[in-house]
N, C-alpha and C. Protein backbone atom coordinates (compact mmCIF):
# COMPACT_ATOMS: atom_id res chain seq x y z
N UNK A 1 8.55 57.49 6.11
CA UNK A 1 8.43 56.41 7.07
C UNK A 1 7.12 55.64 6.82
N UNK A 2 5.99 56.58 6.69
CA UNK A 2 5.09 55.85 6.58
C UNK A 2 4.91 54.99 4.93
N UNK A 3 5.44 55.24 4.03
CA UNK A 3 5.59 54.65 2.91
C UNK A 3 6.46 53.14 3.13
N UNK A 4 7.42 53.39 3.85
CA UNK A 4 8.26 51.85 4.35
C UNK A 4 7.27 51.31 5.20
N UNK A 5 6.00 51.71 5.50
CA UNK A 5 5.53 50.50 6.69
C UNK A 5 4.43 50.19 5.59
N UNK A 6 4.21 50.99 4.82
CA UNK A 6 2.74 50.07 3.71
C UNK A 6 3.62 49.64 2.43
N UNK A 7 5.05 49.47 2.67
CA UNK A 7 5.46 48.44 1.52
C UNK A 7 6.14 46.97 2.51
N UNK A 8 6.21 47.16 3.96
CA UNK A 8 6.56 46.44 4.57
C UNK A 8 5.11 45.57 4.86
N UNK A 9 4.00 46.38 4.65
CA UNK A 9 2.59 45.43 5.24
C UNK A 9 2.20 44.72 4.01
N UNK A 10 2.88 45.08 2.92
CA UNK A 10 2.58 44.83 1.59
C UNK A 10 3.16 43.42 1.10
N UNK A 11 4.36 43.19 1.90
CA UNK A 11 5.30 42.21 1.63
C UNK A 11 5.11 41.24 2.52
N UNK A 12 4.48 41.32 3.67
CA UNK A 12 4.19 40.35 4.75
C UNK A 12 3.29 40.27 4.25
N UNK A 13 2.22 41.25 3.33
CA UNK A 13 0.71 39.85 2.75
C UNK A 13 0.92 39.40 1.84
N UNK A 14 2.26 39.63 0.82
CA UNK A 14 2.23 39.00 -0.17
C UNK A 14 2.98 37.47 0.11
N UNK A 15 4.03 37.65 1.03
CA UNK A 15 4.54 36.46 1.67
C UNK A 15 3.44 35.45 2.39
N UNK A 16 2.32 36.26 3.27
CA UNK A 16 1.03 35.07 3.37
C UNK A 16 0.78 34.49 2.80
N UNK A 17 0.35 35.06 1.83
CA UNK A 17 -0.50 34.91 0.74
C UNK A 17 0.18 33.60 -0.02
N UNK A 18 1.56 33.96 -0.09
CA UNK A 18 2.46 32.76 -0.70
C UNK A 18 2.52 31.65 -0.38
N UNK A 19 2.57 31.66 1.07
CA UNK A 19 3.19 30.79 2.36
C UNK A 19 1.44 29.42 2.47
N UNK A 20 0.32 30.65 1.91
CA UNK A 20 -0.64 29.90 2.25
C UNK A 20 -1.27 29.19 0.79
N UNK A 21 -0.87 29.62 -0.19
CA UNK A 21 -0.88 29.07 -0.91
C UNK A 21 -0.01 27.86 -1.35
N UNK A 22 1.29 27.76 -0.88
CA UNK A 22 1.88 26.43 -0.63
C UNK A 22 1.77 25.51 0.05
N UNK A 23 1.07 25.95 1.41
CA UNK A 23 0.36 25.20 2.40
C UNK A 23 -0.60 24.07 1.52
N UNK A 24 -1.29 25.05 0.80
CA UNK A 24 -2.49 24.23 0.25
C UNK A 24 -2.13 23.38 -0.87
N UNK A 25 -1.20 23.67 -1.65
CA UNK A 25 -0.03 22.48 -2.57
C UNK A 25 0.14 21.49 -1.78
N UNK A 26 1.24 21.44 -0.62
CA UNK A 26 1.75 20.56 0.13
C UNK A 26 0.47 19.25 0.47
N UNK A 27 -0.55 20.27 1.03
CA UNK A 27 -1.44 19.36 1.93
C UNK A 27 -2.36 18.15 0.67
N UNK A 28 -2.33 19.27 -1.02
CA UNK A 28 -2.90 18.31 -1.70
C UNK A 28 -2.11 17.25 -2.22
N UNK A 29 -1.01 17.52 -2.05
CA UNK A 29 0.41 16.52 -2.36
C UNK A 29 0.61 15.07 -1.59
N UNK A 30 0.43 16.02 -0.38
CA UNK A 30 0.28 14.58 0.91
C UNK A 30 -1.37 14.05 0.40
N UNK A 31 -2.38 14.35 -0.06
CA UNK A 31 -3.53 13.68 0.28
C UNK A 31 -3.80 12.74 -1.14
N UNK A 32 -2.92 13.55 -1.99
CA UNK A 32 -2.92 12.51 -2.98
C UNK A 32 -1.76 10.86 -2.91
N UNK A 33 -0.49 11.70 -2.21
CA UNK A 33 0.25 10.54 -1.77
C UNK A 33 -0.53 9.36 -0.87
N UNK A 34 -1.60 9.77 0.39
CA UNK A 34 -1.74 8.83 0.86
C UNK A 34 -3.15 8.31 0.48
N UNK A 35 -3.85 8.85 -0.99
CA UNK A 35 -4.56 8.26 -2.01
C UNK A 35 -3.65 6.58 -2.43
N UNK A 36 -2.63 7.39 -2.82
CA UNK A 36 -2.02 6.45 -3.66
C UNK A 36 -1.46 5.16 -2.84
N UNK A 37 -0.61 5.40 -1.57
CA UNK A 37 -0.43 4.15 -0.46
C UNK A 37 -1.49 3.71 -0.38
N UNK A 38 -2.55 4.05 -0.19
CA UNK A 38 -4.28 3.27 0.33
C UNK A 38 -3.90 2.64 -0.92
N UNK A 39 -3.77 2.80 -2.17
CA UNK A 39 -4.29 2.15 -3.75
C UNK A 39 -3.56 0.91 -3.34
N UNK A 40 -2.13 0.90 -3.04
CA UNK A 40 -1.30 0.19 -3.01
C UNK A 40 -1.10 -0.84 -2.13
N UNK A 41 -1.51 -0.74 -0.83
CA UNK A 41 -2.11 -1.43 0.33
C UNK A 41 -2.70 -2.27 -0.29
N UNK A 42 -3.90 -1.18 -0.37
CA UNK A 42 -5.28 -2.99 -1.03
C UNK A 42 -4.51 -3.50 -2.02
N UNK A 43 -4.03 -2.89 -3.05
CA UNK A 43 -3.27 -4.08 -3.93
C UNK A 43 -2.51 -5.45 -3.67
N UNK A 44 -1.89 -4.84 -2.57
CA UNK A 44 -0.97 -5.72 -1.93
C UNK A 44 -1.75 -6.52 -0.97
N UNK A 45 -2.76 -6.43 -0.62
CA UNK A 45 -3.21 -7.04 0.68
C UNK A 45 -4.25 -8.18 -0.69
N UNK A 46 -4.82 -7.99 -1.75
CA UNK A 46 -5.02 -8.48 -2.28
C UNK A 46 -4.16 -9.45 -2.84
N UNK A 47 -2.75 -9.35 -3.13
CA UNK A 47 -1.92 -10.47 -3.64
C UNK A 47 -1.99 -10.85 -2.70
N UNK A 48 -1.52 -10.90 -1.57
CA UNK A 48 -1.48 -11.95 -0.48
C UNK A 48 -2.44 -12.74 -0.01
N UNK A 49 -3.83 -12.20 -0.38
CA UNK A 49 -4.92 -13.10 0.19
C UNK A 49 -4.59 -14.43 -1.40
N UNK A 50 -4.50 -13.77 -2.46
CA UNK A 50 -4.22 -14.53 -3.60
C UNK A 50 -3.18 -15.85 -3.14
N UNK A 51 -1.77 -15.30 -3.05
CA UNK A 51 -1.04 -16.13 -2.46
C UNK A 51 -1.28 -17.49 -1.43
N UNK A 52 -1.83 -16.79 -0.90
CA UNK A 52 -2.45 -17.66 0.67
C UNK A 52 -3.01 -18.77 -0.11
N UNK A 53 -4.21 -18.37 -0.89
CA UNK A 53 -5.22 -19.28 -1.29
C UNK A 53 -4.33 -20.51 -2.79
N UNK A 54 -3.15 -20.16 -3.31
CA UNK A 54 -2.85 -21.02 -4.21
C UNK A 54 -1.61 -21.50 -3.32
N UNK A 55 -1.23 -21.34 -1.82
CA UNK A 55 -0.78 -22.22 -1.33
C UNK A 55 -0.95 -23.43 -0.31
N UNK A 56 -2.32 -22.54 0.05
CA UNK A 56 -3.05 -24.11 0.68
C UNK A 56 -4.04 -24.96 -0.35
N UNK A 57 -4.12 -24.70 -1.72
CA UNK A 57 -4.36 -25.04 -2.99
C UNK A 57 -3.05 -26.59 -3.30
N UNK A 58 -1.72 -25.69 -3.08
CA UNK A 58 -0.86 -26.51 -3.31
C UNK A 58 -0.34 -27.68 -1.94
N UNK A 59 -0.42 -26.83 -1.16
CA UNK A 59 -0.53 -27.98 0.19
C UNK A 59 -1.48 -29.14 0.11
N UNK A 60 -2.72 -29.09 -0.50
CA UNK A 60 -3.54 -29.87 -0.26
C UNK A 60 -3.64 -31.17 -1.21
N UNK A 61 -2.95 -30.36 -2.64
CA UNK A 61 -2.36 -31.47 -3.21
C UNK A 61 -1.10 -32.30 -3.10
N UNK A 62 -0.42 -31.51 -2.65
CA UNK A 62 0.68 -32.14 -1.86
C UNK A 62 0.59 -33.21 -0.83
N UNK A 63 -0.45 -32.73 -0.23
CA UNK A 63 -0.70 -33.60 1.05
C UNK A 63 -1.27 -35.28 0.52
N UNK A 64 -2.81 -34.84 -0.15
CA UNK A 64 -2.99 -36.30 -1.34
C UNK A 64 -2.42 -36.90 -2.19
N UNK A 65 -1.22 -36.23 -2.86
CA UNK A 65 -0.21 -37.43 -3.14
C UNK A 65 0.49 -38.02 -2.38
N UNK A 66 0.94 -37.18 -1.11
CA UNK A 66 2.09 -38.11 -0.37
C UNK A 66 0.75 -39.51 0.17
N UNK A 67 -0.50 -39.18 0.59
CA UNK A 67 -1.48 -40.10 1.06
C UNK A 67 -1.10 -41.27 0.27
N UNK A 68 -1.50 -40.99 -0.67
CA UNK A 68 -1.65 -41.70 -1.89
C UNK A 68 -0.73 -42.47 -2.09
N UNK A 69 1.05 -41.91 -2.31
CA UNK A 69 1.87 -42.93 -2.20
C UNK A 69 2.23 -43.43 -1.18
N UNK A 70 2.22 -42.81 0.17
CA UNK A 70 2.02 -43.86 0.91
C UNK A 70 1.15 -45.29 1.15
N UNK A 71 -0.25 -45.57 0.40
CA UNK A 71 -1.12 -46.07 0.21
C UNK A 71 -0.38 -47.41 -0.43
N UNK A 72 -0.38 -46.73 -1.56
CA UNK A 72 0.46 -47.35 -3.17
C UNK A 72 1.75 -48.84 -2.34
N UNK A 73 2.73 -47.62 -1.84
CA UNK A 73 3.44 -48.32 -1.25
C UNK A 73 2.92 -49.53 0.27
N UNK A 74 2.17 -49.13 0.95
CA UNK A 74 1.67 -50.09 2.03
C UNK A 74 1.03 -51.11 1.28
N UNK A 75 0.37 -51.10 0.23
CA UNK A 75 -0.67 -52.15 -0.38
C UNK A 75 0.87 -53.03 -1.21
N UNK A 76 1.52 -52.25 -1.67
CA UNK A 76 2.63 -53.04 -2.59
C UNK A 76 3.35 -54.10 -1.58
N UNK A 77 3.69 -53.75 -0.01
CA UNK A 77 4.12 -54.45 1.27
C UNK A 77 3.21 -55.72 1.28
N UNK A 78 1.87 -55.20 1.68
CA UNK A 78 1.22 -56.35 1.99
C UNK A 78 0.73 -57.51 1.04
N UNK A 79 0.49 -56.92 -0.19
CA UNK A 79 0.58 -57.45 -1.29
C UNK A 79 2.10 -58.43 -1.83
């Protein structure tokens, strides 16, 4: 009897032992995953500031040509 309880105490520390060593896999798994979302975030939050800036880039030229031909055209009227 007492031989089944020190192969039974034997197997519950080797199962700890297991259980806590996967613990510590898992947790470096997740900390590298949410390494990698952070990487990806700023990446992305970086294209978009990019974006932003070559579309009020393009708005603004947009905006001075329509000026412009409107101009073109009012002077061609009064003219």
């Amino acid at each position: 009897m007492e031989g089944r309880v020190e192969e039974l105490s034997k197997r519950v520390d080797d199962l700890r032992n297991d259980m806590n060593h996967r613990f510590t896999e898992l947790s470096k798994r997740i900390d590298d995953l949410r390494t990698d979302i952070s990487k990806r975030m700023d990446d992305l939050r970086s294209d978009i500031r990019r974006l932003e800036e070559d579309s009020k880039s393009r708005f603004r030229w947009l905006m001075g040509t329509l000026i412009a031909t409107l101009i073109t055209i009012a002077l061609t009227v009064v003219l």
